[in-house]
Structures are given as structure tokens and as C-alpha cells.
Protein backbone atom coordinates (compact mmCIF):
# COMPACT_ATOMS: atom_id res chain seq x y z
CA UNK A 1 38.12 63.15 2.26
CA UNK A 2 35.96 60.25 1.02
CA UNK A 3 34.00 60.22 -2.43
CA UNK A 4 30.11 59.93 -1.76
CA UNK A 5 28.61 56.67 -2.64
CA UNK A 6 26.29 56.65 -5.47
CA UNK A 7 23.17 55.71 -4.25
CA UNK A 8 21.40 52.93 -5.50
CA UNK A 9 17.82 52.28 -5.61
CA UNK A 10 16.73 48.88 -4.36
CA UNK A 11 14.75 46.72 -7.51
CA UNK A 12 12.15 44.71 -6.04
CA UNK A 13 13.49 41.35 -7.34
CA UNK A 14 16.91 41.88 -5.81
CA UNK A 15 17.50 40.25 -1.63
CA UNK A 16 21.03 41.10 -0.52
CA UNK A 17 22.11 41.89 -4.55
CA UNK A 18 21.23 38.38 -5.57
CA UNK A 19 17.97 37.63 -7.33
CA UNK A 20 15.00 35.96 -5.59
CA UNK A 21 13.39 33.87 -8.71
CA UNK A 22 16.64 31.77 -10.04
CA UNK A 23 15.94 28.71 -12.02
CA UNK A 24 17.41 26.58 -8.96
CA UNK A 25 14.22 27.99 -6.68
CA UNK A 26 11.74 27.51 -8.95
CA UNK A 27 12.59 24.27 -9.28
CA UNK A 28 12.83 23.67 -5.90
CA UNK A 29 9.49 25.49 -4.92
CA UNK A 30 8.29 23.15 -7.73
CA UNK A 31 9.52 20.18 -6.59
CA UNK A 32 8.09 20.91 -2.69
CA UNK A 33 4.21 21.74 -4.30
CA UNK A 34 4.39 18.36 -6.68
CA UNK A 35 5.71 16.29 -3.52
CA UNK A 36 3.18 17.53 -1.52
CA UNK A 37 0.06 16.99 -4.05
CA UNK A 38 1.53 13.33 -4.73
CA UNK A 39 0.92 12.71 -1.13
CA UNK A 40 -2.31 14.37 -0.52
CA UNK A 41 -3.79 12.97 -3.97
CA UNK A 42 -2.80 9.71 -3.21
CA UNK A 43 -4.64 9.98 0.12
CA UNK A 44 -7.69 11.39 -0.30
CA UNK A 45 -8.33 9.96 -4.43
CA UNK A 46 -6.58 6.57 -4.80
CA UNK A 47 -5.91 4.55 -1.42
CA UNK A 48 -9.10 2.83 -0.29
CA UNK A 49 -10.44 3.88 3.46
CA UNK A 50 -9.32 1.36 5.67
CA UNK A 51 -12.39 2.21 8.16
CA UNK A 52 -15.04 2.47 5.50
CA UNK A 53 -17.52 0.26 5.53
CA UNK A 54 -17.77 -1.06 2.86
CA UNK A 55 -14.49 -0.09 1.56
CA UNK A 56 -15.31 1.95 -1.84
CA UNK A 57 -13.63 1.14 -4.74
CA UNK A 58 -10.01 2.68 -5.33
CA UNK A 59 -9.99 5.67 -7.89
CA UNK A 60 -7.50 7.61 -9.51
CA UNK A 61 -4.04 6.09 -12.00
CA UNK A 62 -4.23 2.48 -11.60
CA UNK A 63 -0.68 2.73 -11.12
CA UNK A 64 -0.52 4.69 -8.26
CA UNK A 65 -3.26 2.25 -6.78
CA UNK A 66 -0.59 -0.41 -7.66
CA UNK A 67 2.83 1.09 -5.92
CA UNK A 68 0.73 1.29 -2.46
CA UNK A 69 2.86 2.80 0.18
CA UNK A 70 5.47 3.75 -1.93
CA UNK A 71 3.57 6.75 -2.63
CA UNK A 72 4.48 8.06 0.42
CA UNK A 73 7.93 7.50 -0.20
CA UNK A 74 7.95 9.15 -3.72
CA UNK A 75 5.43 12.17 -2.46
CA UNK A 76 7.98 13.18 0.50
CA UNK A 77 11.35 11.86 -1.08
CA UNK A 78 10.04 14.75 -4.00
CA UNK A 79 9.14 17.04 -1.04
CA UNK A 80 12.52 16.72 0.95
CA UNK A 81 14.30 17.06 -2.29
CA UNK A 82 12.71 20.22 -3.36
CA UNK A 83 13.88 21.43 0.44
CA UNK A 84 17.23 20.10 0.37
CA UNK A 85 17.45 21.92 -3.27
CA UNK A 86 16.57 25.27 -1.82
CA UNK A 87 19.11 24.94 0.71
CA UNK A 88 21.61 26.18 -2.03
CA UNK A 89 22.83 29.56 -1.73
CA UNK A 90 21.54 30.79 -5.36
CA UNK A 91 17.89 30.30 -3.75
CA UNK A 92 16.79 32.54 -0.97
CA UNK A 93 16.68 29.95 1.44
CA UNK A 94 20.45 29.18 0.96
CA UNK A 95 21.70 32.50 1.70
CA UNK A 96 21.77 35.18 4.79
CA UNK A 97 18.59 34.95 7.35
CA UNK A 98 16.97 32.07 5.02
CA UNK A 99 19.33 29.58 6.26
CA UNK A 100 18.28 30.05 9.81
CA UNK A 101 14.72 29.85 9.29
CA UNK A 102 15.26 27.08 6.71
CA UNK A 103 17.10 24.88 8.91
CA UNK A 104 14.88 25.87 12.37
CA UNK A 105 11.62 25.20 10.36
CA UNK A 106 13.26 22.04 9.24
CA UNK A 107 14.11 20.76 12.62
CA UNK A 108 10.96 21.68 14.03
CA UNK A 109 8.94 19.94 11.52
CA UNK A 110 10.69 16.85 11.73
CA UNK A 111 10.47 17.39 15.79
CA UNK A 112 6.88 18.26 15.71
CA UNK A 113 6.31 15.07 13.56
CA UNK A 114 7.74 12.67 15.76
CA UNK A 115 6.15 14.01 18.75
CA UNK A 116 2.62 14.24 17.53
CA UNK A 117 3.40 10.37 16.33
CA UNK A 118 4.77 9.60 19.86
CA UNK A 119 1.44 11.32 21.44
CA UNK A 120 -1.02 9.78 19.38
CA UNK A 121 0.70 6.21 18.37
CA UNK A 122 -1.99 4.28 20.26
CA UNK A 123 -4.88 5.09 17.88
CA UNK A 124 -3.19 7.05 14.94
CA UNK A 125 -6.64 6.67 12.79
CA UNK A 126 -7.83 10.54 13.36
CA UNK A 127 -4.94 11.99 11.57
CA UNK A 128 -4.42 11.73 7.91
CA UNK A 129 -1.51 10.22 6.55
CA UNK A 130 0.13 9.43 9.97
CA UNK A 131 -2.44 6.71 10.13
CA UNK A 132 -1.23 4.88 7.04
CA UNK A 133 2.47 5.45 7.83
CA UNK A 134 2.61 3.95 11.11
CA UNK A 135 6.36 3.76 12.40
CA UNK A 136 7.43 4.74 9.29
CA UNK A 137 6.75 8.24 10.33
CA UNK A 138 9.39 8.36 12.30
CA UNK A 139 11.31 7.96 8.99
CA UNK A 140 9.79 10.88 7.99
CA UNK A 141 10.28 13.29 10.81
CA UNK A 142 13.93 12.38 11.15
CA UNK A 143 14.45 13.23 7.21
CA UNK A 144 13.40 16.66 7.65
CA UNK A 145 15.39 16.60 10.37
CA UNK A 146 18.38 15.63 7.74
CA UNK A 147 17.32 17.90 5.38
CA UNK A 148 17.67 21.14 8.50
CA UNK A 149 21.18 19.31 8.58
CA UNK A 150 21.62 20.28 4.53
CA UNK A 151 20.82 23.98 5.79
CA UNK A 152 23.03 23.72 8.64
CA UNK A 153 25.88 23.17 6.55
CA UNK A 154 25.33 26.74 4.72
CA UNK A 155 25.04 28.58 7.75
CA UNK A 156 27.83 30.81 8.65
């Protein structure tokens, strides 16, 4: 005869007996939201409008006016490392059923990217950000392809 198992009430804050707010994800989550503002700030308050007429005067840090393009490369090299940091299995995202959508999301994104590039690379101008990045997005959808890679790697 087997002892019965003490039950155990489920907390809130607890996903498969590990917690859901560690340091590591808040960082991460952190990371993601500050990659993604860098981008869209630098878009729509600094860069000048190439198809204004006449082209309005740059606003925002005069040193984000001066690194240009590199903006883009700090805004999603913060975002992909914010993914890539959740993909550790102390975050949500690094352990169980998070891996799998982690890694699917991921590859979709960076799939979904390059497509819509592919489909529209004759006159990128109506979509933000693509328009500025020009072949360089395909840079960009094959790192979140890489980062689905760093999610791949956890999945058992």
C-alpha cells in the first residue's frame, strides 16, 4: 500500500515548480522592450524622411542622428539579445512548452521577414524600417532565425 501524496496547492508565480519572474527574464524582457524603442525612436524622432519634401530637420540625441544606420544594428542586436537571453532555462521561455513556441515564433519571424522583403523589394518605401534597411534586412530575418537556433538547442 502506497502513502497518499500531500497535496499541494499551486502559487500563482510558480510554472512547472520554477518561478516565472527570475532576474535572468526580467532582464531579458527588458532588454527586448529597450531594443525595440531604440529602433522605433530612431525612426519616427531622429532619422530625417527621405521622401519629405523638404526634408525637416533631424530631432532627437544628436548622437543618435550621428551613428546613422547603426541604430538599427544596436536597436535589434539589443532586441535579439534580450531573445537569445530568454532562451535560458531559468526564464519561461527556456524551459518545457516555451522552448517550442520560442524557437517556432523565432523562425517564423525571421521567415516572415525575409519574405515580406522578397515581396515588396521593388519599392520597399511603404513599410517602415524595411525601407531604410534595404538588403540588410535579410541580415535581420536570418538573425532571428539564429536566435530560434539558441532555442533549438534547449529543446528536448
Amino acid at each position: 500500500m502506497s502513502k497518499p501524496k500531500a497535496k499541494q496547492e499551486p502559487s500563482s508565480d510558480l510554472v512547472g515548480g520554477a518561478p516565472v519572474f527570475t532576474v535572468r527574464f526580467l532582464v531579458a524582457l527588458a532588454l527586448m522592450v529597450v531594443g525595440i524603442a531604440w529602433v522605433v525612436y530612431y525612426y519616427v524622432g531622429v532619422r530625417v524622411d527621405p521622401t519629405a519634401v523638404p526634408a525637416p530637420q533631424a530631432g532627437g540625441p544628436a548622437f543618435m542622428a550621428d551613428l546613422g544606420g547603426w541604430n538599427y544594428v544596436i536597436g535589434f542586436g539589443v532586441l535579439l539579445l534580450g531573445l537569445a537571453a530568454s532562451a535560458a532555462p531559468s526564464t519561461p521561455l527556456g524551459r518545457g512548452r516555451g522552448v517550442v513556441v520560442g524557437m517556432l515564433a523565432c523562425f517564423l519571424i525571421g521567415l516572415i521577414w525575409i519574405c515580406t522583403y522578397y515581396v515588396f523589394s521593388n519599392d520597399p518605401s511603404g513599410i517602415p524600417v524595411m525601407n531604410d534597411l534595404q538588403q540588410y534586412n535579410l541580415l535581420v530575418g536570418i538573425a532571428f532565425m539564429a536566435v530560434g537556433f539558441t532555442f533549438a538547442t534547449r529543446w528536448e
